[in-house]
PDB file of N, CA and C in Angstrom:
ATOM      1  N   UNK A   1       1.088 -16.595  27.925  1.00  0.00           N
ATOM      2  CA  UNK A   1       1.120 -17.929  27.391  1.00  0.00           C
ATOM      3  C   UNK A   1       1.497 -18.957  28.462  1.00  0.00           C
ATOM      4  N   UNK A   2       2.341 -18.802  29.133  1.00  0.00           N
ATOM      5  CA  UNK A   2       2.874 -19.307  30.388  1.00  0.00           C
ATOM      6  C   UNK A   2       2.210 -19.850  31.589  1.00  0.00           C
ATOM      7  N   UNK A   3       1.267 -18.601  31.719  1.00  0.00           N
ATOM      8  CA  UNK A   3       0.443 -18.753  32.727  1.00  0.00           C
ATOM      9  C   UNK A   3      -0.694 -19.916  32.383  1.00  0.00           C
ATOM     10  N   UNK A   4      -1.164 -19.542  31.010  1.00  0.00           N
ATOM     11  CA  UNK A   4      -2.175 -20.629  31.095  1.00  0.00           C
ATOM     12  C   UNK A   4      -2.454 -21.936  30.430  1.00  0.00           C
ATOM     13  N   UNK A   5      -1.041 -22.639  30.695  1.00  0.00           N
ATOM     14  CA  UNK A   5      -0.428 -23.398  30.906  1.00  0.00           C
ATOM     15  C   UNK A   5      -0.229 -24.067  32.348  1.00  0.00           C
ATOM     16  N   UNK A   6      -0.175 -23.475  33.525  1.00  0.00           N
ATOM     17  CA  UNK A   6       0.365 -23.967  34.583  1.00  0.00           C
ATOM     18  C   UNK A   6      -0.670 -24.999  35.084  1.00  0.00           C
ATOM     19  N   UNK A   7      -1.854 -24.614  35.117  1.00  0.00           N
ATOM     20  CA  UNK A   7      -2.473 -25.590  35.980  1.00  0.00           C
ATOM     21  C   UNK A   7      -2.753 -26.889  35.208  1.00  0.00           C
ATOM     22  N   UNK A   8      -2.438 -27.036  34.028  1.00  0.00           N
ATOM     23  CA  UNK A   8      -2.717 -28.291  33.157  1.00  0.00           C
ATOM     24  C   UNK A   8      -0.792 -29.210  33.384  1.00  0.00           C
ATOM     25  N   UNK A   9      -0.156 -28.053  33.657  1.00  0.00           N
ATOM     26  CA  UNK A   9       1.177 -28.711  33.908  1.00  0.00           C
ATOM     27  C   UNK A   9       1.338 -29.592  35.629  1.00  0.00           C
ATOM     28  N   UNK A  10       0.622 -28.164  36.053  1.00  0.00           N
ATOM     29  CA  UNK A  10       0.302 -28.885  37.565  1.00  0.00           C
ATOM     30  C   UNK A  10      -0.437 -30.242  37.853  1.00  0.00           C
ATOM     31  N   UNK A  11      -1.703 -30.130  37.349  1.00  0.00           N
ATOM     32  CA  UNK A  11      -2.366 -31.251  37.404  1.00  0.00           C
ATOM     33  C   UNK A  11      -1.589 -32.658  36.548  1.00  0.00           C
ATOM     34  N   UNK A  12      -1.282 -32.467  35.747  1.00  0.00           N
ATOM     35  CA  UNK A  12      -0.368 -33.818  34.682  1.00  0.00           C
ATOM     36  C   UNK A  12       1.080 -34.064  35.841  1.00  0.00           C
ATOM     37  N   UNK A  13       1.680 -33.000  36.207  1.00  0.00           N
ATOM     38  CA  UNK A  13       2.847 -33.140  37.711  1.00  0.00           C
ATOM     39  C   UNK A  13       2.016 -33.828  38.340  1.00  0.00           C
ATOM     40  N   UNK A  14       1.467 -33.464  39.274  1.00  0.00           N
ATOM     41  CA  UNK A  14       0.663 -33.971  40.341  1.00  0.00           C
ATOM     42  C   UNK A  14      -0.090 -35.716  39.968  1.00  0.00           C
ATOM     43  N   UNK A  15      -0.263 -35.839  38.749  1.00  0.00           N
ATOM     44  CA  UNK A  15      -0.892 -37.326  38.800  1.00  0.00           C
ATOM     45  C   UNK A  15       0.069 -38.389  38.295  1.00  0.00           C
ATOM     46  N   UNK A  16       1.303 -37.858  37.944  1.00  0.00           N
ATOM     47  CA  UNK A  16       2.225 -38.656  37.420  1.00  0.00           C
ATOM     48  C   UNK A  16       3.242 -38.909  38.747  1.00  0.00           C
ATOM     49  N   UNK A  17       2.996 -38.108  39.561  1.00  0.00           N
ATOM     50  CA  UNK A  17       3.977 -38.490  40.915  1.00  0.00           C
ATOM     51  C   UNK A  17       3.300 -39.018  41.856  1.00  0.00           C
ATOM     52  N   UNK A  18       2.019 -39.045  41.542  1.00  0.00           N
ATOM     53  CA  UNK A  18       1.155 -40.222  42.758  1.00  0.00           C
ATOM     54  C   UNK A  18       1.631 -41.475  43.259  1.00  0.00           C
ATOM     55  N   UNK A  19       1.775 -41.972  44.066  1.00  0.00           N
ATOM     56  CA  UNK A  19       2.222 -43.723  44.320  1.00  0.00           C
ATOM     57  C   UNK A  19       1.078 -44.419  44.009  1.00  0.00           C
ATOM     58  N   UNK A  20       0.808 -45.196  42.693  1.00  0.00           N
ATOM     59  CA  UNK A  20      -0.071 -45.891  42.802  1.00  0.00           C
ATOM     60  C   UNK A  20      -0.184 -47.293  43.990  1.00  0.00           C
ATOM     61  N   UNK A  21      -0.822 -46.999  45.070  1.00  0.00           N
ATOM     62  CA  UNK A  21      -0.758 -48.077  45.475  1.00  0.00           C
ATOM     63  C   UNK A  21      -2.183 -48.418  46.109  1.00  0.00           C
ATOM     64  N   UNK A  22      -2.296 -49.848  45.716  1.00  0.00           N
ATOM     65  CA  UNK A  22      -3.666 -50.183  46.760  1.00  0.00           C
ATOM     66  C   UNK A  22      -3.671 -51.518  48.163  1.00  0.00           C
ATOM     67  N   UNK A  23      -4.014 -51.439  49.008  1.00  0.00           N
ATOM     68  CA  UNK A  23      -4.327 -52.247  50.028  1.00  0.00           C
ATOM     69  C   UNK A  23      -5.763 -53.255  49.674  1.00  0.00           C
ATOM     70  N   UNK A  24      -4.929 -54.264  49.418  1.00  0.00           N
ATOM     71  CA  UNK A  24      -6.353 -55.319  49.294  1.00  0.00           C
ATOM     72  C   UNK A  24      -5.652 -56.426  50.566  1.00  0.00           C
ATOM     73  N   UNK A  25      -6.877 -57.451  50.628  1.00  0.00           N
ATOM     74  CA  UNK A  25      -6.566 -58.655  51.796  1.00  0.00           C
ATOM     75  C   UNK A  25      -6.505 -59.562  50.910  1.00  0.00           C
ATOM     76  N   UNK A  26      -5.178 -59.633  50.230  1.00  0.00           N
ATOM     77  CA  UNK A  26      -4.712 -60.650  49.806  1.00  0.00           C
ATOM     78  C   UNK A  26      -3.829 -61.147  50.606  1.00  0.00           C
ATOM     79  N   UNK A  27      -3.468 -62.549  49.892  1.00  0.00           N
ATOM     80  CA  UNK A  27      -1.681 -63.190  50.747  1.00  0.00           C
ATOM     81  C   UNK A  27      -1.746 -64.193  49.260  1.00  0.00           C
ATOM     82  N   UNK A  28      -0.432 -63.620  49.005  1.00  0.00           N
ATOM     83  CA  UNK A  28       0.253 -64.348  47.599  1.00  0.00           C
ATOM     84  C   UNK A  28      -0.707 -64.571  46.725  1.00  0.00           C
ATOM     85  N   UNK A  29      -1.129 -63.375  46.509  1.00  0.00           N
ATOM     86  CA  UNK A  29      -2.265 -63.201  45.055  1.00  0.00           C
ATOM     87  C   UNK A  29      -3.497 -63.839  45.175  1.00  0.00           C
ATOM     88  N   UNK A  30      -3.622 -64.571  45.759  1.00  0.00           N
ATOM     89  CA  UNK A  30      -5.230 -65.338  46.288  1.00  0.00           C
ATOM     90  C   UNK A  30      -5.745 -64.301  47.254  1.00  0.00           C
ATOM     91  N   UNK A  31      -6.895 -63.954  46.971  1.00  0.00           N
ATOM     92  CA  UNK A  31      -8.169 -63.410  48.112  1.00  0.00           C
ATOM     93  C   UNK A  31      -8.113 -64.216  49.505  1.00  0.00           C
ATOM     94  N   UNK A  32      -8.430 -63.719  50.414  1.00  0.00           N
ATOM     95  CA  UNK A  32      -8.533 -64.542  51.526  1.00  0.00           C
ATOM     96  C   UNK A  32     -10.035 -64.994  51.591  1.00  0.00           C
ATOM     97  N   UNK A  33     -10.834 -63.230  51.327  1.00  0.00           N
ATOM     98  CA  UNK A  33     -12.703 -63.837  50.865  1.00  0.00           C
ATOM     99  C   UNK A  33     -12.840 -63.225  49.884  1.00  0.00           C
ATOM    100  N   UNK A  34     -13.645 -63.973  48.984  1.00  0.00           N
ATOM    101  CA  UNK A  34     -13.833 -63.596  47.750  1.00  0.00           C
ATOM    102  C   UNK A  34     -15.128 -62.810  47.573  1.00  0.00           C
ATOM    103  N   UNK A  35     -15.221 -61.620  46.726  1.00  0.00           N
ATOM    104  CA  UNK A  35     -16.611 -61.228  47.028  1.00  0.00           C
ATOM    105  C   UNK A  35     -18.103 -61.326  46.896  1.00  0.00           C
ATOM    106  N   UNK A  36     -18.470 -61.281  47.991  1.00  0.00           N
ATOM    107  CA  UNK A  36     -20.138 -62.093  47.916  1.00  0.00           C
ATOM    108  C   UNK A  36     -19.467 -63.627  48.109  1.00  0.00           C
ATOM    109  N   UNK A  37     -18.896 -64.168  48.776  1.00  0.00           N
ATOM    110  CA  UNK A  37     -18.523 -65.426  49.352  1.00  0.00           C
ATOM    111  C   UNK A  37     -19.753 -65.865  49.897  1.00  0.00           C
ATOM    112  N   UNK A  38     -20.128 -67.267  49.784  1.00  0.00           N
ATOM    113  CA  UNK A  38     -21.316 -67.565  50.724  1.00  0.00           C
ATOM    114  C   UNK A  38     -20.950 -68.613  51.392  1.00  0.00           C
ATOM    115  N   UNK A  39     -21.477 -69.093  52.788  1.00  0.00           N
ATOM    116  CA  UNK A  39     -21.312 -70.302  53.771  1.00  0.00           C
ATOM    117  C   UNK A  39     -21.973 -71.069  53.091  1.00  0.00           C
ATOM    118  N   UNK A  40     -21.465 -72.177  53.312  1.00  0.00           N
ATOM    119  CA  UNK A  40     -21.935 -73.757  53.098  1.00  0.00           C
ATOM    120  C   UNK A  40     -23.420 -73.996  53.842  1.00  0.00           C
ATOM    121  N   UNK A  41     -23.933 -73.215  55.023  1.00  0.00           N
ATOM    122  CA  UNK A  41     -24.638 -73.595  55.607  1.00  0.00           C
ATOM    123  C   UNK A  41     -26.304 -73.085  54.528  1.00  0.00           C
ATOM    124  N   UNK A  42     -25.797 -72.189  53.942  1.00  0.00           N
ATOM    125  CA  UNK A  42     -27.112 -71.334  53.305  1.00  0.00           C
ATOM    126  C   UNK A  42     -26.694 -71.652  51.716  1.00  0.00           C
ATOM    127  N   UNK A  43     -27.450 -71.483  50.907  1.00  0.00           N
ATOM    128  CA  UNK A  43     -27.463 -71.889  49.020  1.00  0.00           C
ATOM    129  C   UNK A  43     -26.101 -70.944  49.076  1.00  0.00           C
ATOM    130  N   UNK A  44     -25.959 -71.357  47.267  1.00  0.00           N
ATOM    131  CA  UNK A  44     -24.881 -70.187  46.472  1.00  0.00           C
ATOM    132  C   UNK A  44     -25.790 -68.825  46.086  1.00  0.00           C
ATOM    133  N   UNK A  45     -26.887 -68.643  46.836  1.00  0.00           N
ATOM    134  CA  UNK A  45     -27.970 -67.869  45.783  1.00  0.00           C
ATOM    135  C   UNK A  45     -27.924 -66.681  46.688  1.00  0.00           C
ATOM    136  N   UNK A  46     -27.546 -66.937  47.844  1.00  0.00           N
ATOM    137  CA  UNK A  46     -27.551 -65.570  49.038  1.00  0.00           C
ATOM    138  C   UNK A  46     -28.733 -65.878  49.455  1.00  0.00           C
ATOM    139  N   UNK A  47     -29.454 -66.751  49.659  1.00  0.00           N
ATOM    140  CA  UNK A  47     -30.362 -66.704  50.544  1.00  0.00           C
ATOM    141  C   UNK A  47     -30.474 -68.123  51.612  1.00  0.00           C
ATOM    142  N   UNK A  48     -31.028 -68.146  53.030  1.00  0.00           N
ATOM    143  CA  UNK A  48     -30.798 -68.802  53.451  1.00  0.00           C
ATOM    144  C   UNK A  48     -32.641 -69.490  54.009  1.00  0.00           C
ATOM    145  N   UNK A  49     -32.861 -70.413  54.494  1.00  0.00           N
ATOM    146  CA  UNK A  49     -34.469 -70.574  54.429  1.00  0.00           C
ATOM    147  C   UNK A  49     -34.915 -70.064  56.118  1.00  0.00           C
ATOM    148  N   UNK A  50     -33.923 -70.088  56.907  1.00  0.00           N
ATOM    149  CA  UNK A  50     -34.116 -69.323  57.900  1.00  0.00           C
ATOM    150  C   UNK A  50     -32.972 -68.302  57.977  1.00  0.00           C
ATOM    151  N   UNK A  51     -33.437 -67.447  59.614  1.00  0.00           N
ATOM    152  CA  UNK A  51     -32.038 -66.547  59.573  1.00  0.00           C
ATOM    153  C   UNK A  51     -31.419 -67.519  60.332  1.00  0.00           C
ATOM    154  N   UNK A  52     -29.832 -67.711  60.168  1.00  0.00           N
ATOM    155  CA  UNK A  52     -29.071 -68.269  61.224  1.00  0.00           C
ATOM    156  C   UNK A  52     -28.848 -67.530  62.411  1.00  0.00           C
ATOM    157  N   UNK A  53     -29.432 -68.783  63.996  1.00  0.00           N
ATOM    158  CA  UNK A  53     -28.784 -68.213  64.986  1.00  0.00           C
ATOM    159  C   UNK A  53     -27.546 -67.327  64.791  1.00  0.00           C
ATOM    160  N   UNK A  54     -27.286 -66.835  66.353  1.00  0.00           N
ATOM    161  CA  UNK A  54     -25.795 -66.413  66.509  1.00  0.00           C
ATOM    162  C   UNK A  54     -24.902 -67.311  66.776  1.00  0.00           C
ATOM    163  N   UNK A  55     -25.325 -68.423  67.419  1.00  0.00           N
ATOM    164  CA  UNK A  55     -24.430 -69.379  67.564  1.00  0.00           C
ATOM    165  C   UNK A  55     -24.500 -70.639  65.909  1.00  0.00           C
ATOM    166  N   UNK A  56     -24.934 -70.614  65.293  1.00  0.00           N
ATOM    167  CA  UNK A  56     -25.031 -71.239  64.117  1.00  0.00           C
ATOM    168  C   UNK A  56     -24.018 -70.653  62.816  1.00  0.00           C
ATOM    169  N   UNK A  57     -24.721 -69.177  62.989  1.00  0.00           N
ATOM    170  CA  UNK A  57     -23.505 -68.683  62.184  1.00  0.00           C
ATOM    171  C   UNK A  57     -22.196 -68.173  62.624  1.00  0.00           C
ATOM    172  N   UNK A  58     -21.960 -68.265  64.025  1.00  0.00           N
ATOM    173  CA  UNK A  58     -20.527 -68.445  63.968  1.00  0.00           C
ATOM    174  C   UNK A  58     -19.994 -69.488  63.652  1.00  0.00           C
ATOM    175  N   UNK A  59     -20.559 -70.794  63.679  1.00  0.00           N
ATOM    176  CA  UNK A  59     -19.768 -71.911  63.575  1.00  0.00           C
ATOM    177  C   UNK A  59     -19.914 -71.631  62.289  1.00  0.00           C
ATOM    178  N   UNK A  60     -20.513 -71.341  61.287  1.00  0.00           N
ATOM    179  CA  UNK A  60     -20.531 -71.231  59.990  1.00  0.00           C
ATOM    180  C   UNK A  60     -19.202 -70.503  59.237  1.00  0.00           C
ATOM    181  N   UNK A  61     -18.926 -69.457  60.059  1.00  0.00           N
ATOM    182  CA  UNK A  61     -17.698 -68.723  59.957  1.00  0.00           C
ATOM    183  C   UNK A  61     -16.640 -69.492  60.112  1.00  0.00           C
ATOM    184  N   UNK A  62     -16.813 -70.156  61.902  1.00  0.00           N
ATOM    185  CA  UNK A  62     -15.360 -70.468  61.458  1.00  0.00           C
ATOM    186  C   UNK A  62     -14.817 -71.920  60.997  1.00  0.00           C
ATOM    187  N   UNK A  63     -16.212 -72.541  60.222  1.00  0.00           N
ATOM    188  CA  UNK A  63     -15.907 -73.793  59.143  1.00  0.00           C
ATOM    189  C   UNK A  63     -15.364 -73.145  58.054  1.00  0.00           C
ATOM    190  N   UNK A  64     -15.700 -72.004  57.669  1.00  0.00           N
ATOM    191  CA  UNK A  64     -15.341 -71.389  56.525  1.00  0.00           C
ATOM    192  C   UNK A  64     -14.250 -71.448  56.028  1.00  0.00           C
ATOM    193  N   UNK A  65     -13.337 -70.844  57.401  1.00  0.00           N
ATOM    194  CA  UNK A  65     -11.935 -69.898  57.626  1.00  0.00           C
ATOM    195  C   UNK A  65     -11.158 -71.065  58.130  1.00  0.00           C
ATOM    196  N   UNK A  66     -11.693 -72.219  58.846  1.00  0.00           N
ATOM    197  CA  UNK A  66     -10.888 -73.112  59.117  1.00  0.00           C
ATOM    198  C   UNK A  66     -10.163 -73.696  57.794  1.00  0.00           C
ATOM    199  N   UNK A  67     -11.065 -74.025  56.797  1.00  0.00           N
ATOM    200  CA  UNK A  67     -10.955 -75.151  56.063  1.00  0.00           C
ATOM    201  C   UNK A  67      -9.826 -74.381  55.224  1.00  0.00           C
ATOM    202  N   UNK A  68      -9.550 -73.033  55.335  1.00  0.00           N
ATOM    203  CA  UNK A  68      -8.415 -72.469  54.389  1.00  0.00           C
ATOM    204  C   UNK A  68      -7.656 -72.306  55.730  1.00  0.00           C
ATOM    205  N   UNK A  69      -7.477 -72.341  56.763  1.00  0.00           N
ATOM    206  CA  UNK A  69      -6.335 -72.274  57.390  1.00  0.00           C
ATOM    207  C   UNK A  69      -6.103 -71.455  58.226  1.00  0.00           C
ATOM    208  N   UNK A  70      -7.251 -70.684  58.995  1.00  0.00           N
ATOM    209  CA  UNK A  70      -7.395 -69.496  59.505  1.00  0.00           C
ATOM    210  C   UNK A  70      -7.850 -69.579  60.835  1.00  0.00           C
ATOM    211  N   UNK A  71      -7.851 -68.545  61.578  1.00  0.00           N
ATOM    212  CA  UNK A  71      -8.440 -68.526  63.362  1.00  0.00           C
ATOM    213  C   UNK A  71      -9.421 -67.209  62.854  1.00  0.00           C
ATOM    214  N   UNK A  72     -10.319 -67.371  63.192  1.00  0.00           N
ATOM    215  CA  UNK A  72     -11.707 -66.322  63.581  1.00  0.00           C
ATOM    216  C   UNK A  72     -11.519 -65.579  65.108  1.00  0.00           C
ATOM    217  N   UNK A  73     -11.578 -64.420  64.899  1.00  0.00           N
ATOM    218  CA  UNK A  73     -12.198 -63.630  66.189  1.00  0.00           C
ATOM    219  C   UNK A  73     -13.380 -62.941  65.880  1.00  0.00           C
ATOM    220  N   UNK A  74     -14.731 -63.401  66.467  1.00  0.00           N
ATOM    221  CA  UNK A  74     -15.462 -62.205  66.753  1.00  0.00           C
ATOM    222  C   UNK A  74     -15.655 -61.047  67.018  1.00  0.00           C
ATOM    223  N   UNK A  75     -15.763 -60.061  66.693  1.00  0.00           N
ATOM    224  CA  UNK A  75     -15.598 -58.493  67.746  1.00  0.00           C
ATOM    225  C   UNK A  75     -16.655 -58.232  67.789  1.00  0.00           C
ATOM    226  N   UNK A  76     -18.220 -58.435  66.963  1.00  0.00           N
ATOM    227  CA  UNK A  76     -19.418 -57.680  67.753  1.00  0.00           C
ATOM    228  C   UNK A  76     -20.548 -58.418  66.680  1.00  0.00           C
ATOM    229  N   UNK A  77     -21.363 -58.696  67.700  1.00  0.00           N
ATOM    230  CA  UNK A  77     -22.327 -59.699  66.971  1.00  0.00           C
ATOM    231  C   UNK A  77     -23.563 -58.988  67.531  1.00  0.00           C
ATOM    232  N   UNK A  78     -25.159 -58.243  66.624  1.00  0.00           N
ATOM    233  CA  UNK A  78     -25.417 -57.176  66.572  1.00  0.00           C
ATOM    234  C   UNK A  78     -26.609 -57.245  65.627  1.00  0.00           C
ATOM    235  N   UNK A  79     -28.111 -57.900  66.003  1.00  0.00           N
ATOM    236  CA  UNK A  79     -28.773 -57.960  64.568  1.00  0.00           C
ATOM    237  C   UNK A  79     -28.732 -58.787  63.639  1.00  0.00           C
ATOM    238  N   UNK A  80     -28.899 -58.574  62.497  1.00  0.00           N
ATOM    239  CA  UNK A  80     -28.254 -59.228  61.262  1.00  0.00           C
ATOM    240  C   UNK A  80     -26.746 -59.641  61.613  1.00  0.00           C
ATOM    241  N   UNK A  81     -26.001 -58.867  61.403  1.00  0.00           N
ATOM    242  CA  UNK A  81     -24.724 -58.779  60.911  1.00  0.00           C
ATOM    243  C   UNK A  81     -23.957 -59.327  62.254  1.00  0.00           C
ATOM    244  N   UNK A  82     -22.755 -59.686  61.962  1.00  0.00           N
ATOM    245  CA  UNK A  82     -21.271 -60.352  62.708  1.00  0.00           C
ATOM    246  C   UNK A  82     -20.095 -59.968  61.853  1.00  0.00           C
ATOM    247  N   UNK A  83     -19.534 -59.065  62.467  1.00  0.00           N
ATOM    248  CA  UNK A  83     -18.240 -58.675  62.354  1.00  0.00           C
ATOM    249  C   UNK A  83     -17.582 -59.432  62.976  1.00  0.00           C
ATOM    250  N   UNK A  84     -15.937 -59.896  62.102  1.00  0.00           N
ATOM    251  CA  UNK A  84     -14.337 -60.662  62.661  1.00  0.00           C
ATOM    252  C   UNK A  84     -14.026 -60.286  62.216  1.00  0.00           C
ATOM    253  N   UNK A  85     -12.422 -60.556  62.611  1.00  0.00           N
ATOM    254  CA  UNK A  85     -11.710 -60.488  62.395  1.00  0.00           C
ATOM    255  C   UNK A  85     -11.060 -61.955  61.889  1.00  0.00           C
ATOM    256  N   UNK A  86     -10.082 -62.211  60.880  1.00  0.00           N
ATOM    257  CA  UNK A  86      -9.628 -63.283  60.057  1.00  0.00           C
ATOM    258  C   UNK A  86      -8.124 -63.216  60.649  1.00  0.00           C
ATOM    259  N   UNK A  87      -7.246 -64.476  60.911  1.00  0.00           N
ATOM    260  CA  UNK A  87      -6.189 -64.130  61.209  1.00  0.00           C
ATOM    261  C   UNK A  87      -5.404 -64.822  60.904  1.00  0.00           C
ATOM    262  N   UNK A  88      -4.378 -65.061  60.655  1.00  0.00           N
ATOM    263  CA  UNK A  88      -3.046 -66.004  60.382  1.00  0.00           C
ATOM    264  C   UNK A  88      -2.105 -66.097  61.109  1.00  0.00           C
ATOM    265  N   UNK A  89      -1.956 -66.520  61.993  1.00  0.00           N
ATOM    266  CA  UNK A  89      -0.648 -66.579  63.269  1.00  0.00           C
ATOM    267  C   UNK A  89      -0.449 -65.641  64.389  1.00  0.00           C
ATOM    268  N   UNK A  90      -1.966 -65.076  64.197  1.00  0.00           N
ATOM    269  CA  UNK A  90      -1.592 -63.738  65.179  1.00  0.00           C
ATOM    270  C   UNK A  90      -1.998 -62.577  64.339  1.00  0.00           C
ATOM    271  N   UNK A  91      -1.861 -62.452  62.986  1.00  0.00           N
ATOM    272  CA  UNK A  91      -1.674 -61.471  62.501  1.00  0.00           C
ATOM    273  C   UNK A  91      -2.985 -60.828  61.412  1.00  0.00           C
ATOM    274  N   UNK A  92      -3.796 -59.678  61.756  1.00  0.00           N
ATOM    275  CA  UNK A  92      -4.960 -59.949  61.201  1.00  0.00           C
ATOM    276  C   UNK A  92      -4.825 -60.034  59.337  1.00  0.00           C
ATOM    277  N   UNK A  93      -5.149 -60.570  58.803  1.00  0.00           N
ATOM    278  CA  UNK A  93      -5.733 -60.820  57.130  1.00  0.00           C
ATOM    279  C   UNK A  93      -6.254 -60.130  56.453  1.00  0.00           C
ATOM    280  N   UNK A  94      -7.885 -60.433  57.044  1.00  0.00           N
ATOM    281  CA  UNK A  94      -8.625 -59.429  56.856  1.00  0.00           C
ATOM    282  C   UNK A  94     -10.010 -59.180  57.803  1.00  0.00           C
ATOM    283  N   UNK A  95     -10.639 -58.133  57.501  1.00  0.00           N
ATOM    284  CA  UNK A  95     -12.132 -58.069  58.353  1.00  0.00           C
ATOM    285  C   UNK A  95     -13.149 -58.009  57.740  1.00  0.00           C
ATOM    286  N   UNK A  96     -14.232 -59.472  58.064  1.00  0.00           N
ATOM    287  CA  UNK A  96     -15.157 -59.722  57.190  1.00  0.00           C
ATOM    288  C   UNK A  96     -16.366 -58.965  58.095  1.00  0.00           C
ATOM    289  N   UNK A  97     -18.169 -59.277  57.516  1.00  0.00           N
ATOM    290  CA  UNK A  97     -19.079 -58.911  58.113  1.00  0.00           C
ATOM    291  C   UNK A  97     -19.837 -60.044  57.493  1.00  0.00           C
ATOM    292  N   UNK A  98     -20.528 -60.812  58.694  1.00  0.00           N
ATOM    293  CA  UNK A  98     -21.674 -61.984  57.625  1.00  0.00           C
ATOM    294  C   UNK A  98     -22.771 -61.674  58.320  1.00  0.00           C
ATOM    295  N   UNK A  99     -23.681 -61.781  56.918  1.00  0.00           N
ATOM    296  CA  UNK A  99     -25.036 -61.969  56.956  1.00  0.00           C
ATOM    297  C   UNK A  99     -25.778 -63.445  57.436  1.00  0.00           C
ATOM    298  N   UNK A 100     -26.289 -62.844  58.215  1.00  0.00           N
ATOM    299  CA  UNK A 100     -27.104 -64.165  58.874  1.00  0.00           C
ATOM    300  C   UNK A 100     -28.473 -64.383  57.956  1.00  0.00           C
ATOM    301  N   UNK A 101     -28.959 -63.433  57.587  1.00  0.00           N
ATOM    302  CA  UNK A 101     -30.124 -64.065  56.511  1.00  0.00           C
ATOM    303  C   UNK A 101     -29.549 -64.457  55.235  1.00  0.00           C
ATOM    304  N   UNK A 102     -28.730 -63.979  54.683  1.00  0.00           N
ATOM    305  CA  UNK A 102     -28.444 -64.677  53.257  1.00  0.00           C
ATOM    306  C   UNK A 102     -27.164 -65.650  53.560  1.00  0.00           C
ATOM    307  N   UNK A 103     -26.301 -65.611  54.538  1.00  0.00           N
ATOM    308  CA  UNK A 103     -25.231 -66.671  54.783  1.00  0.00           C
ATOM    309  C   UNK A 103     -24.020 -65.796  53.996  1.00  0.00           C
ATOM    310  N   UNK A 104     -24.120 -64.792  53.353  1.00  0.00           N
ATOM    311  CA  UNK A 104     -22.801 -63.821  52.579  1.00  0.00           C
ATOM    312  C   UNK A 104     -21.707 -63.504  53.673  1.00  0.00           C
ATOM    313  N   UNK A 105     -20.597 -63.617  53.136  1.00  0.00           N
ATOM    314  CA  UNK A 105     -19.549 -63.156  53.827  1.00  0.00           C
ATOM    315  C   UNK A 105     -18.764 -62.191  52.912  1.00  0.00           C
ATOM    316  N   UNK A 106     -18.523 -61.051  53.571  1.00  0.00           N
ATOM    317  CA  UNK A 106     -17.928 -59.834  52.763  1.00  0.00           C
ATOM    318  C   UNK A 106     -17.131 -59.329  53.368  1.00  0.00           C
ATOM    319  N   UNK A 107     -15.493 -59.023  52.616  1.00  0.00           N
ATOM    320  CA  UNK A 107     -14.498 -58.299  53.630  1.00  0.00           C
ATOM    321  C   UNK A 107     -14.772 -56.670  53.513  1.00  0.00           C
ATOM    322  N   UNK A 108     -14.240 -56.360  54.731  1.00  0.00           N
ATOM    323  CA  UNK A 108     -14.010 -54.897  54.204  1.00  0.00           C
ATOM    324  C   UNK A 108     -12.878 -54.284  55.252  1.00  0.00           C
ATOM    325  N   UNK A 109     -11.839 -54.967  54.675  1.00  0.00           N
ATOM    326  CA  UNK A 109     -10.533 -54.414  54.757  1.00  0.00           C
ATOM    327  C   UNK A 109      -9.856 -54.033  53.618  1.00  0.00           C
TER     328      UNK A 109
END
């Protein structure tokens, strides 16, 4: 009787002592990017009527991140896509990736 019992005791142990915890890029309950965020430079629709340069959509980025209060670093610009880094005093936030054809900005930190 004992025995087959244990692994239903084990498993109910085991999920009740988990740490629920999750890592999001928040700061004081606000998102830093919200998801499927889009630049000002391209519609709300995700699409943009050209692709943006590389130099177009960085400035696009960092009008973005300025206007909430932020410093942009680039780390690799590549194709479509531009990866940063988001930062606050030094300290990274979060790490987005934008689309140069639709103007989307998406974290994935």
């Amino acid at each position: 009787m004992k025995v087959r019992y244990a692994p239903i005791l084990t498993i109910t142990s085991i999920l009740l002592l988990m740490p629920l915890v999750s890592v999001q890029a928040f700061r004081g309950g606000k998102p830093i990017t919200p998801y499927g965020d889009s630049c000002t430079r391209c519609s709300t629709y995700g699409t943009c009527k050209y692709t943006l340069s590389h130099e177009d959509a960085r400035r696009a980025i960092m009008d973005y991140y300025d206007k909430k209060g932020y410093i942009v670093e680039l780390i690799h610009k590549r194709g479509r896509f531009i990866k940063a880094k988001v930062k606050d005093k030094n300290k990274v936030v979060d790490i987005i990736i934008f689309d140069r054809r639709t103007g989307r900005l998406r974290s994935i930190y």
